[in-house]
C-alpha atoms as a PDB file:
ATOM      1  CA  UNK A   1      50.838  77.058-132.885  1.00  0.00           C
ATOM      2  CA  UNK A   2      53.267  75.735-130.738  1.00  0.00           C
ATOM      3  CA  UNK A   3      56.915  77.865-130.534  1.00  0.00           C
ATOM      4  CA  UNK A   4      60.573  77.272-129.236  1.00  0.00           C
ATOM      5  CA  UNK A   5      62.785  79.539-128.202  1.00  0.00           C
ATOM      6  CA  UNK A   6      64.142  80.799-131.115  1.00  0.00           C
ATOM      7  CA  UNK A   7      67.634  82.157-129.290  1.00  0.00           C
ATOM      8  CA  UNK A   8      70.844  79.504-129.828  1.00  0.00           C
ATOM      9  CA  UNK A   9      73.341  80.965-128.424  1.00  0.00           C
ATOM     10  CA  UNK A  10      75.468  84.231-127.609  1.00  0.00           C
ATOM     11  CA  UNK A  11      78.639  85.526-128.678  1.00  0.00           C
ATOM     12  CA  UNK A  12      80.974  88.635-128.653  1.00  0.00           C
ATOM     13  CA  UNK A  13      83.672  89.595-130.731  1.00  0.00           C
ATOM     14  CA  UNK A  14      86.383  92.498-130.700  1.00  0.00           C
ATOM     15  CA  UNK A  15      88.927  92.592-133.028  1.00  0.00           C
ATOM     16  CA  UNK A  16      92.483  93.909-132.183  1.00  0.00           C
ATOM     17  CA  UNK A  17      93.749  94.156-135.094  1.00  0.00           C
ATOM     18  CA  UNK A  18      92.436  95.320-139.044  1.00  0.00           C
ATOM     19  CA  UNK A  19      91.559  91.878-140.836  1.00  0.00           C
ATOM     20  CA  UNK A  20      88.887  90.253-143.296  1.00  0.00           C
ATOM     21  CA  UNK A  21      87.318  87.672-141.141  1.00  0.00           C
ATOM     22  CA  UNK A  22      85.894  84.546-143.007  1.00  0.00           C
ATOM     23  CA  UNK A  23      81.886  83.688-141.533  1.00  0.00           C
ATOM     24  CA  UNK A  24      80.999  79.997-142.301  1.00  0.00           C
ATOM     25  CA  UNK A  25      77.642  79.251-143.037  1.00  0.00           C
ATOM     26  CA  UNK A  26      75.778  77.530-140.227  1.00  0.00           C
ATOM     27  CA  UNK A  27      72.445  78.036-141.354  1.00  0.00           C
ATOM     28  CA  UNK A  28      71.539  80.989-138.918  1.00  0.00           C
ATOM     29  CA  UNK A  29      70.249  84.013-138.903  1.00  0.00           C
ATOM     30  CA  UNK A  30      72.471  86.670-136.024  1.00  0.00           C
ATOM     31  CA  UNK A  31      70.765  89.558-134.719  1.00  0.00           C
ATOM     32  CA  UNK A  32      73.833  91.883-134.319  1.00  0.00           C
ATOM     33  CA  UNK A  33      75.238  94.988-132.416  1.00  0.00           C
ATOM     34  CA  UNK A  34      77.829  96.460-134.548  1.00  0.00           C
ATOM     35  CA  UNK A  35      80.306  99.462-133.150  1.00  0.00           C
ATOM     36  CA  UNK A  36      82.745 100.666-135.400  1.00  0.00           C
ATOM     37  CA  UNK A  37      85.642 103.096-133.573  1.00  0.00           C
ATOM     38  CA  UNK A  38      84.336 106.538-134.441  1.00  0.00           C
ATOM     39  CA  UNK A  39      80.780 105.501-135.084  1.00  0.00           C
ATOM     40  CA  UNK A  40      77.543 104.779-133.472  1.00  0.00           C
ATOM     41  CA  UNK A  41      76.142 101.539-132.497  1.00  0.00           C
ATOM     42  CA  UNK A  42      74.537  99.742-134.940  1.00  0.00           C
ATOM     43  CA  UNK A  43      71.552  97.344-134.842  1.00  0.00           C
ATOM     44  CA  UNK A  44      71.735  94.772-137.604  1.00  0.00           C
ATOM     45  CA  UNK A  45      70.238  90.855-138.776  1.00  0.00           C
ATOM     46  CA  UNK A  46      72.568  88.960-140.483  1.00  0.00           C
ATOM     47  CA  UNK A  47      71.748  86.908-143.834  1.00  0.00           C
ATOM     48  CA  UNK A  48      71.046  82.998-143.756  1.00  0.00           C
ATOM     49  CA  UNK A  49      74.285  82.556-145.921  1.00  0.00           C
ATOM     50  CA  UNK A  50      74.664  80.068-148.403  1.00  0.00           C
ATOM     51  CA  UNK A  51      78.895  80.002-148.914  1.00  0.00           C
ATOM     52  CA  UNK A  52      81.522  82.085-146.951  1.00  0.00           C
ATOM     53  CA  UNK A  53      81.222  85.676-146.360  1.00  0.00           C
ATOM     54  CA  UNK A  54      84.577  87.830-145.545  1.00  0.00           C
ATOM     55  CA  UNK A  55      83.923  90.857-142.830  1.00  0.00           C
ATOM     56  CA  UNK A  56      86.650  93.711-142.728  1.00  0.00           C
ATOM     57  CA  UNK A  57      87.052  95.321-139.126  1.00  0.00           C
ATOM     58  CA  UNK A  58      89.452  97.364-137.744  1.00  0.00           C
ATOM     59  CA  UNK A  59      90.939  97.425-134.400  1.00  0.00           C
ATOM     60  CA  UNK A  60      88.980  97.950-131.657  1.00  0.00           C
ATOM     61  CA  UNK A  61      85.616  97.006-134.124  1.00  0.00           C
ATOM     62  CA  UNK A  62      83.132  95.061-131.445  1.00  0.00           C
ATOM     63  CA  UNK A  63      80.366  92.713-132.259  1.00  0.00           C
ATOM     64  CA  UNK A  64      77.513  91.627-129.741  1.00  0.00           C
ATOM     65  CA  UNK A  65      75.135  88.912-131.171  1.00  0.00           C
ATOM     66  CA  UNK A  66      72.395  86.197-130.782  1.00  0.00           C
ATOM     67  CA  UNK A  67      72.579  83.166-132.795  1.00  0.00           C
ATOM     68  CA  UNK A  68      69.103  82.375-133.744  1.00  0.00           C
ATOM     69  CA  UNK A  69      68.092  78.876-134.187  1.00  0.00           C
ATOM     70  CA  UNK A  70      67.768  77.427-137.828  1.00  0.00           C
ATOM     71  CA  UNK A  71      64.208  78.487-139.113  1.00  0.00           C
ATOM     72  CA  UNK A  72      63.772  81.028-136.910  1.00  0.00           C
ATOM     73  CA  UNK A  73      61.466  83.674-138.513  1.00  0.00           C
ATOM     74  CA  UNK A  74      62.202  87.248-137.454  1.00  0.00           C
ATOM     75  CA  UNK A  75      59.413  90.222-138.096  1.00  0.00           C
ATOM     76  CA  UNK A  76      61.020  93.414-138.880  1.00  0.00           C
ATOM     77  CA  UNK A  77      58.442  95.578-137.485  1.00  0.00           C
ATOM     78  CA  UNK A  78      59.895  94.413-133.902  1.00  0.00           C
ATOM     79  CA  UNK A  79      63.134  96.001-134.956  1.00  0.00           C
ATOM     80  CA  UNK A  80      62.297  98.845-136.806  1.00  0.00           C
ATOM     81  CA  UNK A  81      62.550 101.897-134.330  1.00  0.00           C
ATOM     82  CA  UNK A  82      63.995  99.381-131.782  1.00  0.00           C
ATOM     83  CA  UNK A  83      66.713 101.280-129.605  1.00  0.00           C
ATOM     84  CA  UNK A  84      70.222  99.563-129.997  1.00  0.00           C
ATOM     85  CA  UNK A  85      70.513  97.183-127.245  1.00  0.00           C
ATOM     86  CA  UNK A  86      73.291  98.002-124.423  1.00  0.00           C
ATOM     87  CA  UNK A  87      74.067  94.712-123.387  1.00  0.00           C
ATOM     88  CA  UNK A  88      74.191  91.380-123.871  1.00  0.00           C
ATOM     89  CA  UNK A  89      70.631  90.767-121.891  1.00  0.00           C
ATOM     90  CA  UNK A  90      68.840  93.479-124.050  1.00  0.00           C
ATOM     91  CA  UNK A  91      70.042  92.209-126.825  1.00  0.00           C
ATOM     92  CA  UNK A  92      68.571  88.523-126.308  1.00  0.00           C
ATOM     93  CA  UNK A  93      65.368  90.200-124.469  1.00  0.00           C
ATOM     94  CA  UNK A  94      65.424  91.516-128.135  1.00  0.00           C
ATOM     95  CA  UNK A  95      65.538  88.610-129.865  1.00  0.00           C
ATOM     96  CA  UNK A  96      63.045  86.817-128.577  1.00  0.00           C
ATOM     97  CA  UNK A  97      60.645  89.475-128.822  1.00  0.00           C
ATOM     98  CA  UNK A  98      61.725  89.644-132.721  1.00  0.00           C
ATOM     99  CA  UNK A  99      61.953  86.446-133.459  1.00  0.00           C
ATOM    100  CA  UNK A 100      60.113  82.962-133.142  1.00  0.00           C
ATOM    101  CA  UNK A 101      60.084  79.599-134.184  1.00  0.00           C
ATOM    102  CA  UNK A 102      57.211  77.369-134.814  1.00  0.00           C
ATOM    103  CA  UNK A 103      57.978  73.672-133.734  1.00  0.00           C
ATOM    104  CA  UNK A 104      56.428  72.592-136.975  1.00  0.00           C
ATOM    105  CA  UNK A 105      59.659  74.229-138.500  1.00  0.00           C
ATOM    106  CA  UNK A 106      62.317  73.068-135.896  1.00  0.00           C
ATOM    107  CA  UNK A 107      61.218  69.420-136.913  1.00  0.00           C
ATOM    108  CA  UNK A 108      60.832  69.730-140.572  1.00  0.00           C
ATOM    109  CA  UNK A 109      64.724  71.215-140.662  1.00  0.00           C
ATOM    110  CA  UNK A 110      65.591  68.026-137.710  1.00  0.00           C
ATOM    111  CA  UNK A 111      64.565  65.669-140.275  1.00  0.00           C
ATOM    112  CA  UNK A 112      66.140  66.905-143.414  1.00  0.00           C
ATOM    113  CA  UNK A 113      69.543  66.967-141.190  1.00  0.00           C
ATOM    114  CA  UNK A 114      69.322  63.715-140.320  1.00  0.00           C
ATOM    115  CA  UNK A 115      67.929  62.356-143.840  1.00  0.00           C
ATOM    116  CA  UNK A 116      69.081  60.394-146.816  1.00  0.00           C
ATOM    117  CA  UNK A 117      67.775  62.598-149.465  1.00  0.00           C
ATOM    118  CA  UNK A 118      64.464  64.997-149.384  1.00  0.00           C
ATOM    119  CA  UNK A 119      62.023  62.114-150.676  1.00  0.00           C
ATOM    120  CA  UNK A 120      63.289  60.370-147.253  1.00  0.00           C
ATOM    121  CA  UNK A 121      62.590  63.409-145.146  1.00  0.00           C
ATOM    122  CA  UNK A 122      59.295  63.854-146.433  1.00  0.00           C
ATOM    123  CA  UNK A 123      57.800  60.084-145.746  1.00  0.00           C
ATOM    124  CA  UNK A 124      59.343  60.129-142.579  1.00  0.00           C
ATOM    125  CA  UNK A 125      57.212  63.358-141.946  1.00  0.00           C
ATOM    126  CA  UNK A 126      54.319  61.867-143.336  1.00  0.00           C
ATOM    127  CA  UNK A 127      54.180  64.701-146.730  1.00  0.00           C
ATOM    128  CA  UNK A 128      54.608  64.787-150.037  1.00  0.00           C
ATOM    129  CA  UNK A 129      58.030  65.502-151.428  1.00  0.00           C
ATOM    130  CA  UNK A 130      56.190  68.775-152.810  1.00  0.00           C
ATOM    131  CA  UNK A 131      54.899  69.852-149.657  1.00  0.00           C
ATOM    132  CA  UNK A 132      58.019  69.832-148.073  1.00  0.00           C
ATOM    133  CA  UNK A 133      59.724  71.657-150.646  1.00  0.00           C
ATOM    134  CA  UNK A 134      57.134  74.521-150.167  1.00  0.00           C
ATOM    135  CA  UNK A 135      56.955  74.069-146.639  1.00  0.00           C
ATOM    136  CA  UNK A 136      61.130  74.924-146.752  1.00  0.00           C
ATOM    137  CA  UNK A 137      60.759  77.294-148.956  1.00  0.00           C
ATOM    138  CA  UNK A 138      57.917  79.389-147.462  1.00  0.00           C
ATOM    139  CA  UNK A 139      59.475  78.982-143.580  1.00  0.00           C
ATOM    140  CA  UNK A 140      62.926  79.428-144.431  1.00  0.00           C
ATOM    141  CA  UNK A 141      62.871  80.909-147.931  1.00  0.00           C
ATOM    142  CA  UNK A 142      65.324  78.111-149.000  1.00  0.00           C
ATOM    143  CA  UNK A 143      64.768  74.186-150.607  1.00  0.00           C
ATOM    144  CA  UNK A 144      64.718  70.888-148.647  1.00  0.00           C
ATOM    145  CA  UNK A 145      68.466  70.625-150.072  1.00  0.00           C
ATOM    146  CA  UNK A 146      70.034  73.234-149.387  1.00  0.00           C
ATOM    147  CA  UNK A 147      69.572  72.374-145.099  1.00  0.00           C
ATOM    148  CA  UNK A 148      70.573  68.745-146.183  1.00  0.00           C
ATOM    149  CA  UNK A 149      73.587  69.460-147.896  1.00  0.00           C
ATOM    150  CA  UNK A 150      74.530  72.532-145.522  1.00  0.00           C
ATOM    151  CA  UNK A 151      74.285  69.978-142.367  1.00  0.00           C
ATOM    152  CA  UNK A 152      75.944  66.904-143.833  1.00  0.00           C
ATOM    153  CA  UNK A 153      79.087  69.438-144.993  1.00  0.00           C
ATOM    154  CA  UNK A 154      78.755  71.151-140.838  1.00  0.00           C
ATOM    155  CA  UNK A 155      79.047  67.187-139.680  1.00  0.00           C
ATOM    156  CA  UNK A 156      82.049  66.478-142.060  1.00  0.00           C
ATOM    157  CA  UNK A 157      83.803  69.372-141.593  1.00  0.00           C
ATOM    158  CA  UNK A 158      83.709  69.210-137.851  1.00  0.00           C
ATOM    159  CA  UNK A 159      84.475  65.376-137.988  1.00  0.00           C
ATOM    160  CA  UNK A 160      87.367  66.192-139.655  1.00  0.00           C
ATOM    161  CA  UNK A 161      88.243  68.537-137.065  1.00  0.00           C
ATOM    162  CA  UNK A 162      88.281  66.208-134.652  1.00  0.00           C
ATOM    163  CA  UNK A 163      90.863  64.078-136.510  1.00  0.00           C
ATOM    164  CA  UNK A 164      88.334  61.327-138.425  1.00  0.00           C
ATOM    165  CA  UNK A 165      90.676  60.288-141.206  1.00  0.00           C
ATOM    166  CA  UNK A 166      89.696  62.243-144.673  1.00  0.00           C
ATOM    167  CA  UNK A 167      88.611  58.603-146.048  1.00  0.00           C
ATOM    168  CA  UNK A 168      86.325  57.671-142.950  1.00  0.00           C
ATOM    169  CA  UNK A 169      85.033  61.241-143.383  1.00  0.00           C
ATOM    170  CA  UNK A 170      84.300  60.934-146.727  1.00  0.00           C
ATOM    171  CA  UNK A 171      82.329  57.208-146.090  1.00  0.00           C
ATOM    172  CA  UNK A 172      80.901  58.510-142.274  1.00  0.00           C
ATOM    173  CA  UNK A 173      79.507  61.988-143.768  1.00  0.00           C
ATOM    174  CA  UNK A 174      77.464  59.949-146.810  1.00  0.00           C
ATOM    175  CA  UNK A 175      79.641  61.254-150.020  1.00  0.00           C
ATOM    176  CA  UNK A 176      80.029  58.568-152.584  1.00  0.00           C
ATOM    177  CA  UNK A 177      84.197  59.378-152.511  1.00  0.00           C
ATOM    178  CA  UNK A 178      86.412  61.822-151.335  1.00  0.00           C
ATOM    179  CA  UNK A 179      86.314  63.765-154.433  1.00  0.00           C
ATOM    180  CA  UNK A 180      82.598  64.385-153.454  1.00  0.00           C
ATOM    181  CA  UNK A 181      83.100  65.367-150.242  1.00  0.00           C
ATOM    182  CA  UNK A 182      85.827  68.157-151.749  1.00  0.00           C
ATOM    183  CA  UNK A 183      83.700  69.849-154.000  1.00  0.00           C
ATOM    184  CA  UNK A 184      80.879  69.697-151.639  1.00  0.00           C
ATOM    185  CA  UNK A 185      83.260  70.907-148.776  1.00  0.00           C
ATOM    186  CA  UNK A 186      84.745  73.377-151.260  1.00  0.00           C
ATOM    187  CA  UNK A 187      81.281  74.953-152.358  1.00  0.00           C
ATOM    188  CA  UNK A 188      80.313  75.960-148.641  1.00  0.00           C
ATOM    189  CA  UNK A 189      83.167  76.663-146.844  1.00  0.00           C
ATOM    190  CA  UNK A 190      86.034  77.382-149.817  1.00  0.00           C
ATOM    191  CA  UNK A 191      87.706  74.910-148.225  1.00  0.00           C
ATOM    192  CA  UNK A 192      89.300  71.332-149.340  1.00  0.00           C
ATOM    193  CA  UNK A 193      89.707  68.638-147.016  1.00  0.00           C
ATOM    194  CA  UNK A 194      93.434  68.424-146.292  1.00  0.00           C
ATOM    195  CA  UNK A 195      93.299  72.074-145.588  1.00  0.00           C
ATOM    196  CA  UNK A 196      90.325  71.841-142.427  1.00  0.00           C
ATOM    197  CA  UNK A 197      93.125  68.690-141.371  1.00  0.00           C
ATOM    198  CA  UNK A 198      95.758  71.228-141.177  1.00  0.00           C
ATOM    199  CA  UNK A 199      93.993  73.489-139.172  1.00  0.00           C
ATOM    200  CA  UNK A 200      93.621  71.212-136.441  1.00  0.00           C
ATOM    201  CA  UNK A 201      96.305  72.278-134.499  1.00  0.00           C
ATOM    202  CA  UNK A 202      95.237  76.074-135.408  1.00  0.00           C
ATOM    203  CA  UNK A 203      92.843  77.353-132.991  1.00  0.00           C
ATOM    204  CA  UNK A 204      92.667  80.798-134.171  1.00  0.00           C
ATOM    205  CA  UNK A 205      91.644  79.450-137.648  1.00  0.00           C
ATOM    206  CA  UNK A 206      88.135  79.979-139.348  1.00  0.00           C
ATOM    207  CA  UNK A 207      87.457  76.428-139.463  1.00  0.00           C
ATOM    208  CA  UNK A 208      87.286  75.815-135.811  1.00  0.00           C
ATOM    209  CA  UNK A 209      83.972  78.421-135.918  1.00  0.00           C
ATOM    210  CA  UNK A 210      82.257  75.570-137.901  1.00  0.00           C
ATOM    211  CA  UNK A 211      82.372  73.593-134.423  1.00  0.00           C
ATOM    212  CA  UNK A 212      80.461  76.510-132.729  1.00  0.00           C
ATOM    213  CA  UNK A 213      76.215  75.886-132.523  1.00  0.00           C
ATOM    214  CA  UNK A 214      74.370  75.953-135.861  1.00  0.00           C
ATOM    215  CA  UNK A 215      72.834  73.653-138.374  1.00  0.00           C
ATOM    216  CA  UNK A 216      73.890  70.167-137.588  1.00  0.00           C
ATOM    217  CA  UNK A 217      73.504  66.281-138.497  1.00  0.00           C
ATOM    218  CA  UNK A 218      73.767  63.763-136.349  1.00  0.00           C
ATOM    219  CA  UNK A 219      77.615  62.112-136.847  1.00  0.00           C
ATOM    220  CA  UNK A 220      77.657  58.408-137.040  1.00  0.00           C
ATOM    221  CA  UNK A 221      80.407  57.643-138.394  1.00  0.00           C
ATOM    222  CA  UNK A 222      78.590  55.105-141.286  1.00  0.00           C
ATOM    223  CA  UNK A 223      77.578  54.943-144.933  1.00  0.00           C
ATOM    224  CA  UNK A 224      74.034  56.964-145.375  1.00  0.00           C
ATOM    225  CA  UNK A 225      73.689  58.034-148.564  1.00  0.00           C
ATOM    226  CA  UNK A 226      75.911  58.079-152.014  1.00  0.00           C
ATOM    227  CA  UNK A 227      74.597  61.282-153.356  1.00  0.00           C
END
């Protein structure tokens, strides 16, 4: 069986001050090195999250982490008894000794992305609708709709971002109105519309992490689906 490398991208954190940070889901597993002032390191995978998660830290609280790609399967017995990495090169050494990705899986989730609906993805992959539904659900433990949804929300979101009128947003992202792109927006990032516009000129605001690598569908700016 053919693999990828599972490993997305890298990132570090340290916070400076106590706050609750918000995590967006981006349909990715992070393999994690945690230290907490006063504590040891800690070695840690992060849940595939389906809404937003708030994280407490404290000043001087670090993170280290790998991004995995979407579908990326990770086998605990490479991380059980694993020494906590000391660096950002052990720690993606790490992952990729943890974690793989059959290319079977990378395309299955490239299709749904970039599909109408699930019955689309699956003739375009040559399946049943049912096998792909238990294809999804045995790779990634999660349905064909849940990485549909989750990328066409990432692609609106970010498109707003970028300053794509709500209304174009709305039309470009597939929703049948704006009213279904805010409780759609709402349900995975707790979020409206108007407020991701108003944090465009906010930097330091949790909805510019939803521009960072994850799940993604391709933007094209036109009508694709009404539901």
């Amino acid at each position: 069986m053919t693999t990828l490398d599972p490993a997305l991208a890298a990132w570090s954190h340290t916070a400076d001050a106590a706050q609750r940070l918000l995590v967006m889901p981006d349909g990715c597993r992070d393999l994690i090195v945690q230290r907490r002032p006063g504590q040891p390191a800690r070695l840690e995978l992060s849940p595939l999250m389906p809404a937003p998660q708030q994280v407490a830290v404290v000043p001087g609280h670090a993170f280290l982490g790998v991004r995995l790609r979407p579908g990326a399967r990770v086998d605990p017995r490479a991380l059980a008894g694993a020494p906590v990495p000391d660096g950002p090169q052990a720690l993606a050494a790490l992952a990729r000794e943890a974690a793989s990705l059959p290319a079977d899986v990378a395309e299955l989730l490239d299709c749904l992305a970039a599909a109408q609906s699930p019955a689309r993805a699956a003739r375009e992959l040559g399946v049943s609708l049912r096998t792909l539904q238990r294809r999804a659900l045995g790779a990634t433990g999660q349905p064909p709709d849940f990485w549909r949804r989750l990328a066409r929300a990432r692609g609106t979101a970010r498109a707003i971002l970028a300053g794509v009128p709500l209304a174009g947003a709305a039309l470009g992202g597939g929703y049948a109105d704006q009213a279904h792109m805010t409780r759609e927006l709402g349900r995975w990032f707790a979020m409206t519309p108007g407020a991701l516009a108003a944090s465009r000129a906010r930097p330091d605001h949790p909805a510019w992490t939803l521009r960072e690598p994850g799940y993604d569908a391709p933007w094209t700016g036109e009508h694709i689906s009404t539901r």
